[in-house]
C-alpha atoms as a PDB file:
ATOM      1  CA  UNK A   1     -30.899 -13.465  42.046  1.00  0.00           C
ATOM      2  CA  UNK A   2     -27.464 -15.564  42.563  1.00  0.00           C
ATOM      3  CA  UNK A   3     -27.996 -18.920  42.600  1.00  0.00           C
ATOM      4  CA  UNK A   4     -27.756 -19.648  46.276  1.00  0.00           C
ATOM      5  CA  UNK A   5     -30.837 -17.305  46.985  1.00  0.00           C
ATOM      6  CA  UNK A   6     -32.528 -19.309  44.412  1.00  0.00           C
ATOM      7  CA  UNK A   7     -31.463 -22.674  46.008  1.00  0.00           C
ATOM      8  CA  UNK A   8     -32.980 -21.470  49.400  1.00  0.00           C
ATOM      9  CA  UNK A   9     -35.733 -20.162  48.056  1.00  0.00           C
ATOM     10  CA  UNK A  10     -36.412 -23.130  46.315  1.00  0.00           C
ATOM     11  CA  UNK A  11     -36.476 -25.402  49.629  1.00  0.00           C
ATOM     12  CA  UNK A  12     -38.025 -22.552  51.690  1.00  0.00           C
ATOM     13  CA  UNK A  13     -41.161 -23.289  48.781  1.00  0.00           C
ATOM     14  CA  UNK A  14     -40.613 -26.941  48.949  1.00  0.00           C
ATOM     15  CA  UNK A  15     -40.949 -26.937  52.927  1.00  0.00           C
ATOM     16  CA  UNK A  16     -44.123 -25.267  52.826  1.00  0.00           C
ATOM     17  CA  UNK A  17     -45.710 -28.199  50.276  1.00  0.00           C
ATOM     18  CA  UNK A  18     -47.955 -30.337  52.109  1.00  0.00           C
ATOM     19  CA  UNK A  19     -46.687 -33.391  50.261  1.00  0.00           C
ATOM     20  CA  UNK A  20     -42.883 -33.409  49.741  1.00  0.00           C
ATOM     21  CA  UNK A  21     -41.701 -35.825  47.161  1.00  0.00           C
ATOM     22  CA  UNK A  22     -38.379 -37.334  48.529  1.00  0.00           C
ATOM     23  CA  UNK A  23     -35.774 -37.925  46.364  1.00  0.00           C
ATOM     24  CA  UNK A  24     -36.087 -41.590  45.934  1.00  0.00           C
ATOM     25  CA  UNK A  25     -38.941 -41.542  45.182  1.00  0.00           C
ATOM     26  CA  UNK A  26     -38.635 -39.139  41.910  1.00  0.00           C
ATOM     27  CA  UNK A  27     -37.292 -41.642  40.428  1.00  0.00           C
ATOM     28  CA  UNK A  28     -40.348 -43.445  38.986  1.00  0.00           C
ATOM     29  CA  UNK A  29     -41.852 -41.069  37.899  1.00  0.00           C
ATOM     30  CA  UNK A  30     -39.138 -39.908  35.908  1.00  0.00           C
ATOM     31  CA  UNK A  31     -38.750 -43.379  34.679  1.00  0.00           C
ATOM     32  CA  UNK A  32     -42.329 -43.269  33.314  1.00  0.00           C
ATOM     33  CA  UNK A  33     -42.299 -39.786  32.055  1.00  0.00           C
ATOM     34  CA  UNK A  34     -38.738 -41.020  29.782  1.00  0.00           C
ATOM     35  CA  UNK A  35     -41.131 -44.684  29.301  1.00  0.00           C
ATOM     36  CA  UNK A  36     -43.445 -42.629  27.911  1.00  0.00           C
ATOM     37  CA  UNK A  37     -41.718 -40.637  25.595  1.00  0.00           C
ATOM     38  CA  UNK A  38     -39.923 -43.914  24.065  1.00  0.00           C
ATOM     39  CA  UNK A  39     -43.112 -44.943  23.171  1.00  0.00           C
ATOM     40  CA  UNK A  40     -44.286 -41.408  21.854  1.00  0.00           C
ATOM     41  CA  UNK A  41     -41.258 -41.437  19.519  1.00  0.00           C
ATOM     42  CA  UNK A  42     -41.800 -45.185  18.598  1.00  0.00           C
ATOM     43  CA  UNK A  43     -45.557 -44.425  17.097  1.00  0.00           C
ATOM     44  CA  UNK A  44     -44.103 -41.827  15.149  1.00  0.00           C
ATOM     45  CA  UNK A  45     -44.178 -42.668  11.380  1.00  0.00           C
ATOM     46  CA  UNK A  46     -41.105 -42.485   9.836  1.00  0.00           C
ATOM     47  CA  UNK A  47     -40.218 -39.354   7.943  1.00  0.00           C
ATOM     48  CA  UNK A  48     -37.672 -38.986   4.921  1.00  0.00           C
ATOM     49  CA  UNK A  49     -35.474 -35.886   4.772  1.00  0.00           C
ATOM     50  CA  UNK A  50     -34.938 -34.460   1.626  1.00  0.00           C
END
């Protein structure tokens, strides 16, 4: 599939969504996801390498 059949199939899919998620307003929700895995990575205990 080249990758312009894939882009319109991709918003062909989107279109038929009943809630579309507009660009701005990814963002804070990729904010939190990133939030989240700061603080995943911040509870880790520390390992030594060998």
């Amino acid at each position: 599939m080249s990758r312009t059949s894939k882009f319109v199939a991709s918003v062909v899919a989107t279109s038929k969504e009943e809630r579309l998620v507009l660009p701005f307003q990814r963002g804070t929700a990729r904010k939190a996801m990133f939030d989240r895995q700061k603080a995943d990575t911040a509870n880790d205990p520390v390992r030594k390498l060998a």
